[in-house]
Protein backbone atom coordinates (compact mmCIF):
# COMPACT_ATOMS: atom_id res chain seq x y z
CA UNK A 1 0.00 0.00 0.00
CA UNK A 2 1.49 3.33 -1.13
CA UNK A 3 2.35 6.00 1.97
CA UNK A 4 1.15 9.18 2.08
CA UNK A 5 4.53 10.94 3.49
CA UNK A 6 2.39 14.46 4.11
CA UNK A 7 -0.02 11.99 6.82
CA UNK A 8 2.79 10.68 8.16
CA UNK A 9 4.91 14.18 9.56
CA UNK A 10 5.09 13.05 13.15
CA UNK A 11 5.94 9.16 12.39
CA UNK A 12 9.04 7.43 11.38
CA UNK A 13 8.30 4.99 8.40
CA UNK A 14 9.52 1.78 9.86
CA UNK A 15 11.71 -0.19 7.45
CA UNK A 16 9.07 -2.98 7.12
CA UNK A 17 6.19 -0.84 6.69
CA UNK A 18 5.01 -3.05 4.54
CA UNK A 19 4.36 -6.36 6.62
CA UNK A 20 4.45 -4.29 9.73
CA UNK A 21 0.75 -5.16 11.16
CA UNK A 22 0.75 -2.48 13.78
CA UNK A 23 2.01 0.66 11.25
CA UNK A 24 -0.70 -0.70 8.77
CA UNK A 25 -3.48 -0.49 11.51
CA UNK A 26 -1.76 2.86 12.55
CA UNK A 27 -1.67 4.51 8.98
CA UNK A 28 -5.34 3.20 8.51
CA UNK A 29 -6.40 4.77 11.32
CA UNK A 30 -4.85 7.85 10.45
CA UNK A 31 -5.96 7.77 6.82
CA UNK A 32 -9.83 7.60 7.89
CA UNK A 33 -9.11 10.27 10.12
CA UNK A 34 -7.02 12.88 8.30
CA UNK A 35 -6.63 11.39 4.77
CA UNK A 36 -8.24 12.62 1.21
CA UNK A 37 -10.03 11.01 -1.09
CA UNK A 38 -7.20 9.86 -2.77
CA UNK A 39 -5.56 8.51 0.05
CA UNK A 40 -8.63 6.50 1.32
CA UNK A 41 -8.18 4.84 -2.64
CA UNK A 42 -4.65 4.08 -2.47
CA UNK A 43 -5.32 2.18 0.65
CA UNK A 44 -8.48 0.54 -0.71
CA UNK A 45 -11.71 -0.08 0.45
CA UNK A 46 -11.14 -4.11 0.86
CA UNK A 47 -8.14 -3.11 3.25
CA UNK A 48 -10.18 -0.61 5.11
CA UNK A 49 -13.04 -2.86 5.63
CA UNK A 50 -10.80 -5.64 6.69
CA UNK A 51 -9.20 -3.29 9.28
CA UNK A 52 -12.49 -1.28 10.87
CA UNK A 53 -13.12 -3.45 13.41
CA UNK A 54 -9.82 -3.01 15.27
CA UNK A 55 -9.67 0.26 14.61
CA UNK A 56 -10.24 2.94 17.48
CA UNK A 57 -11.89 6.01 15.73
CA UNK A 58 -13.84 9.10 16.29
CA UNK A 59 -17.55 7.81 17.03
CA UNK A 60 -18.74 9.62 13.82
CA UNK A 61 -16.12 8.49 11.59
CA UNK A 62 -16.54 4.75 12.43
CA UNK A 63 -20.40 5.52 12.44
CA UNK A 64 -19.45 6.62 8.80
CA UNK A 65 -17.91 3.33 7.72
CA UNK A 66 -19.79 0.78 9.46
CA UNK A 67 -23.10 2.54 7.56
CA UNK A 68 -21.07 2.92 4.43
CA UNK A 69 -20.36 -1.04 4.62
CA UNK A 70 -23.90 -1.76 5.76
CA UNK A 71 -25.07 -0.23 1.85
CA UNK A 72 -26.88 -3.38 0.24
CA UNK A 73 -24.01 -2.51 -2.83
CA UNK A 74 -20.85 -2.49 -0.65
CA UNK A 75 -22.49 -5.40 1.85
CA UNK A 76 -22.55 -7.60 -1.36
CA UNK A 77 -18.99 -6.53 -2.52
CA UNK A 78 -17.26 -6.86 1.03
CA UNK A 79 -19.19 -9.24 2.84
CA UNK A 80 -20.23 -8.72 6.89
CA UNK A 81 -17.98 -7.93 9.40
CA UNK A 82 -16.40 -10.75 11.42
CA UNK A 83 -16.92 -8.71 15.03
CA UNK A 84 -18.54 -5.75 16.48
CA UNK A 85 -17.44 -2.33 16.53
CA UNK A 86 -15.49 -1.21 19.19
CA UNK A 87 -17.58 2.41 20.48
CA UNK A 88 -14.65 3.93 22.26
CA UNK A 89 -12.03 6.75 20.43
């Protein structure tokens, strides 16, 4: 998944960014939050669903994606989610 450098000011890129589980969840997080448009499609909407439910987010932008996913369109595409949401920030 491509890096947004400009999202990621106060981070170091570790060196295995790639297969690094926790920066992945991290950058998520942080592209839901503070990303564009074009950031939320260069990490994907299969990735993004795959990580909401172990993401800790704003109540109304996880309210966002969890209705977003719940679209009879995007439900078909991605499928249900595997757990519940978590409700805390």
């Amino acid at each position: 998944m491509p890096i947004n450098k400009k999202l990621v000011w106060d981070y170091d890129i570790p060196p295995d960014a790639d297969t690094n589980e926790a920066f992945r969840e991290w950058y998520i997080k942080r592209v839901l939050t503070n990303g564009t448009a074009e950031d939320i499609r260069a990490v994907g909407l299969a990735t993004i669903h795959a990580y909401l439910p172990q993401l800790h987010l704003p109540p109304d932008i996880r309210e966002f994606w969890y209705w977003y996913f719940s679209q009879p369109h995007t439900k078909q595409r991605y499928g249900n989610f595997n757990s519940l949401p978590k409700t805390t920030s």
